[in-house]
Protein backbone atom coordinates (compact mmCIF):
# COMPACT_ATOMS: atom_id res chain seq x y z
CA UNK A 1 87.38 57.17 122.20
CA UNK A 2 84.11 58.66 120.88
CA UNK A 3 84.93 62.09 120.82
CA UNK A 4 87.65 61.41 118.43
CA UNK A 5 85.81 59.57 116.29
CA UNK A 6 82.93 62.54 115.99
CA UNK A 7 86.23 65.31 115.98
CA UNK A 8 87.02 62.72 112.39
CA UNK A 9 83.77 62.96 111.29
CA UNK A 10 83.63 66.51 111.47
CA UNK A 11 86.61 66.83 110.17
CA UNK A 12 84.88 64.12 106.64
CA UNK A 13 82.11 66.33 106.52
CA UNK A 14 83.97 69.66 106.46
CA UNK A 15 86.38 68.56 103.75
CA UNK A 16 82.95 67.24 101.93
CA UNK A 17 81.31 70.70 102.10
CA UNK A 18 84.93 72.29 101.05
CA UNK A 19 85.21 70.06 97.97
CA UNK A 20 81.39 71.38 97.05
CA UNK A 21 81.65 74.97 97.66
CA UNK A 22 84.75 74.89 95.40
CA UNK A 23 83.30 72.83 93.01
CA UNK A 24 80.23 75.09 92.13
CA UNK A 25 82.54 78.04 91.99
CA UNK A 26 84.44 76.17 89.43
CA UNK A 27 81.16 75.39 87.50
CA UNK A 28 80.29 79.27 88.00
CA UNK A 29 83.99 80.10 86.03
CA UNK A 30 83.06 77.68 83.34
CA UNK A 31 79.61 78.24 82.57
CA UNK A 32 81.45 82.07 82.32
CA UNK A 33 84.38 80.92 79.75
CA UNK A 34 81.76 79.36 77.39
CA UNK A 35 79.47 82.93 77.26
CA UNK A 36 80.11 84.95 73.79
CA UNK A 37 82.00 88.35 74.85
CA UNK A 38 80.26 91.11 74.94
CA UNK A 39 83.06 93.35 74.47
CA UNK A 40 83.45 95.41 71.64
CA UNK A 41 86.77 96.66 69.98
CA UNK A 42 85.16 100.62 69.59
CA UNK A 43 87.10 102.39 66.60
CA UNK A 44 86.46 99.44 64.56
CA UNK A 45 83.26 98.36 65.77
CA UNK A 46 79.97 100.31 67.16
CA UNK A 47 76.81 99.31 68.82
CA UNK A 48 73.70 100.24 67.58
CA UNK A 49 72.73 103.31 69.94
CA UNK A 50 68.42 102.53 71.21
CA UNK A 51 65.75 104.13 69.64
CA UNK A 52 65.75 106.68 72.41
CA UNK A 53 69.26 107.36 72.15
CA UNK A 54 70.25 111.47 72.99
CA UNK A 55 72.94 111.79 70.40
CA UNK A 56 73.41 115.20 68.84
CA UNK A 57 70.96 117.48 67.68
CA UNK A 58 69.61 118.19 64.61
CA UNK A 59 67.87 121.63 63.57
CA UNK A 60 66.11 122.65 60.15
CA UNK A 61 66.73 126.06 59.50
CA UNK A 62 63.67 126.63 57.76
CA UNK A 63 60.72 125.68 60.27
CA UNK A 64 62.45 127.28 62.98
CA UNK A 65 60.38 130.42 64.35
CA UNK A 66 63.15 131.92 66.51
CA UNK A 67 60.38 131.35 69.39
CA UNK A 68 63.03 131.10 71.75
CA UNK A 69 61.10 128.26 74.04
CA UNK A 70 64.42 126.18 73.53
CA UNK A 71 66.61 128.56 75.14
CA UNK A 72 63.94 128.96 78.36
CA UNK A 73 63.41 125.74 78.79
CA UNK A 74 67.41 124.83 78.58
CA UNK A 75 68.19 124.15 82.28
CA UNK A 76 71.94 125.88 81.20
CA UNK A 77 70.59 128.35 78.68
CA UNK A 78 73.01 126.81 76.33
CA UNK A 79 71.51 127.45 72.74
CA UNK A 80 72.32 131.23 71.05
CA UNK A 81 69.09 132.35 68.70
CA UNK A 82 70.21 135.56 66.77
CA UNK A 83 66.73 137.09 65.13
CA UNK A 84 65.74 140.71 64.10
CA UNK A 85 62.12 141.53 63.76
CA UNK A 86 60.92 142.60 60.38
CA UNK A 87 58.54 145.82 60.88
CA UNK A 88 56.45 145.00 58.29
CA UNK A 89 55.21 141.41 58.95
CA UNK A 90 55.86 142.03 62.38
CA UNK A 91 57.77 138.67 62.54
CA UNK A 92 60.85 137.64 63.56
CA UNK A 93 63.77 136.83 61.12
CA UNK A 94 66.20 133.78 62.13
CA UNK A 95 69.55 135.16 61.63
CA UNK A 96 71.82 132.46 63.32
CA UNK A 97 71.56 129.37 65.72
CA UNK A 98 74.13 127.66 67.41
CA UNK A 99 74.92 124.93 70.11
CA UNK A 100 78.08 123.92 72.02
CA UNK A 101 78.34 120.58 72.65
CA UNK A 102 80.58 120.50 75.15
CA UNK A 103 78.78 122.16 77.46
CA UNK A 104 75.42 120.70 76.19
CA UNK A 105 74.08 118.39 78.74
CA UNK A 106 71.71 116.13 76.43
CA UNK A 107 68.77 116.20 78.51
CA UNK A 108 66.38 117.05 75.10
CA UNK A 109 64.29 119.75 76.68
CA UNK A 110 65.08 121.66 73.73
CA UNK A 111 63.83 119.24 71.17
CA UNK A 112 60.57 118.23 73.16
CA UNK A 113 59.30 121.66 73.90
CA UNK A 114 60.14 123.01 70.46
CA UNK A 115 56.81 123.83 69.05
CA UNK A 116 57.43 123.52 65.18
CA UNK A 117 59.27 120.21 65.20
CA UNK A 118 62.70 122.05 63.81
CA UNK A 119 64.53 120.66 66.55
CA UNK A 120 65.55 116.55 66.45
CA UNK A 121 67.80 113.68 68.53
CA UNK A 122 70.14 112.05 66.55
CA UNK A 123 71.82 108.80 67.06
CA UNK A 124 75.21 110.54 66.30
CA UNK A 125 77.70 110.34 69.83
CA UNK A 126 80.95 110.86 68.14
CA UNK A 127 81.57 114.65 68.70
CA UNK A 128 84.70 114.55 70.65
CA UNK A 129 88.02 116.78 69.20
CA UNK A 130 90.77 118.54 70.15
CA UNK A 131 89.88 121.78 69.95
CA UNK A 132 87.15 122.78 72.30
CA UNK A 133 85.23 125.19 69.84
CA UNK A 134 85.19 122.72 67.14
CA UNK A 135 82.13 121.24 69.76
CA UNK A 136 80.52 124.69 68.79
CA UNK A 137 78.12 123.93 66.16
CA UNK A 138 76.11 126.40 63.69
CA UNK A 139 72.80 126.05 61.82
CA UNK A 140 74.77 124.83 59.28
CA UNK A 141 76.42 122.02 61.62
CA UNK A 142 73.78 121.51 62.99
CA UNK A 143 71.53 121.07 59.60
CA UNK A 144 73.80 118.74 58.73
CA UNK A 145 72.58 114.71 58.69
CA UNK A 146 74.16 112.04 60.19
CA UNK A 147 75.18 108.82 58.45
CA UNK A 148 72.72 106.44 58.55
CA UNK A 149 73.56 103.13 60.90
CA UNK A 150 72.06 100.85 58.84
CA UNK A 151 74.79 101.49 55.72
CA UNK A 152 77.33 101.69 58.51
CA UNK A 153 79.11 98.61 58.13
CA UNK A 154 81.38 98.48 61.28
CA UNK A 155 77.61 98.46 63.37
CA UNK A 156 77.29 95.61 65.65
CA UNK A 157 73.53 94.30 66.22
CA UNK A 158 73.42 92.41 69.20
């Protein structure tokens, strides 16, 4: 007679323990249904990027040196400096500079080894297109300043 009664309260304390593991899982799913979403609906909205944010580069013609430190320190030698040397000054002459993005890995060697500053991150991530040389930027591209995200009114801060 006693082992049945003991197999019953087993049986009570198993249901008990059932009944508790299911009800903190329910608390779990509604302590998650009253949380704010943190998704956000892209083309019409956009997250401000972090202050250390690797968007795309930006390059002032002028203060550039054609040094060339950019392109050794480039861990795919990605960046194309066209310069002549002028005989008199014996100096070299920045004739072009260009970038392609899509091969461009973002790592920012380029911008922290350049010595005169010409070279800056941007917070500017929307480079994708349909034609894979439009990702192929020149000095002029690449002089080129990006909206700022504080007028940009579809900016989410959270």
């Amino acid at each position: 007679m006693f082992p049945t009664i003991t197999k019953f309260q087993n049986y009570g304390q198993q249901a008990v323990e059932a009944a508790r593991d299911i009800g903190q899982g329910f608390a779990v799913t509604l302590d998650h249904l009253n949380r704010s979403s943190i998704t956000v609906h892209y083309p019409y909205e956009k997250i401000l990027p972090s202050e250390r944010f690797r968007g795309r580069i930006h390059f002032e013609f002028d203060k550039c040196i054609a040094c060339e430190v950019r392109v050794r320190v480039c861990p795919i030698n990605l960046p194309v400096v066209d310069w002549s040397l002028t005989r008199g000054v014996r100096k070299k002459q920045l004739k072009s500079y260009s970038i392609d993005f899509g091969v461009c890995i973002f790592c920012g060697n380029c911008v922290e080894y350049c010595p005169t500053n010409c070279l800056s991150m941007t917070e500017e991530y929307e480079l994708s297109s349909y034609d894979r040389h439009e990702s192929n930027y020149d000095q002029s591209a690449l002089g080129r300043l990006p909206f700022s995200t504080s007028q940009d009114f579809s900016i989410q801060r959270l």
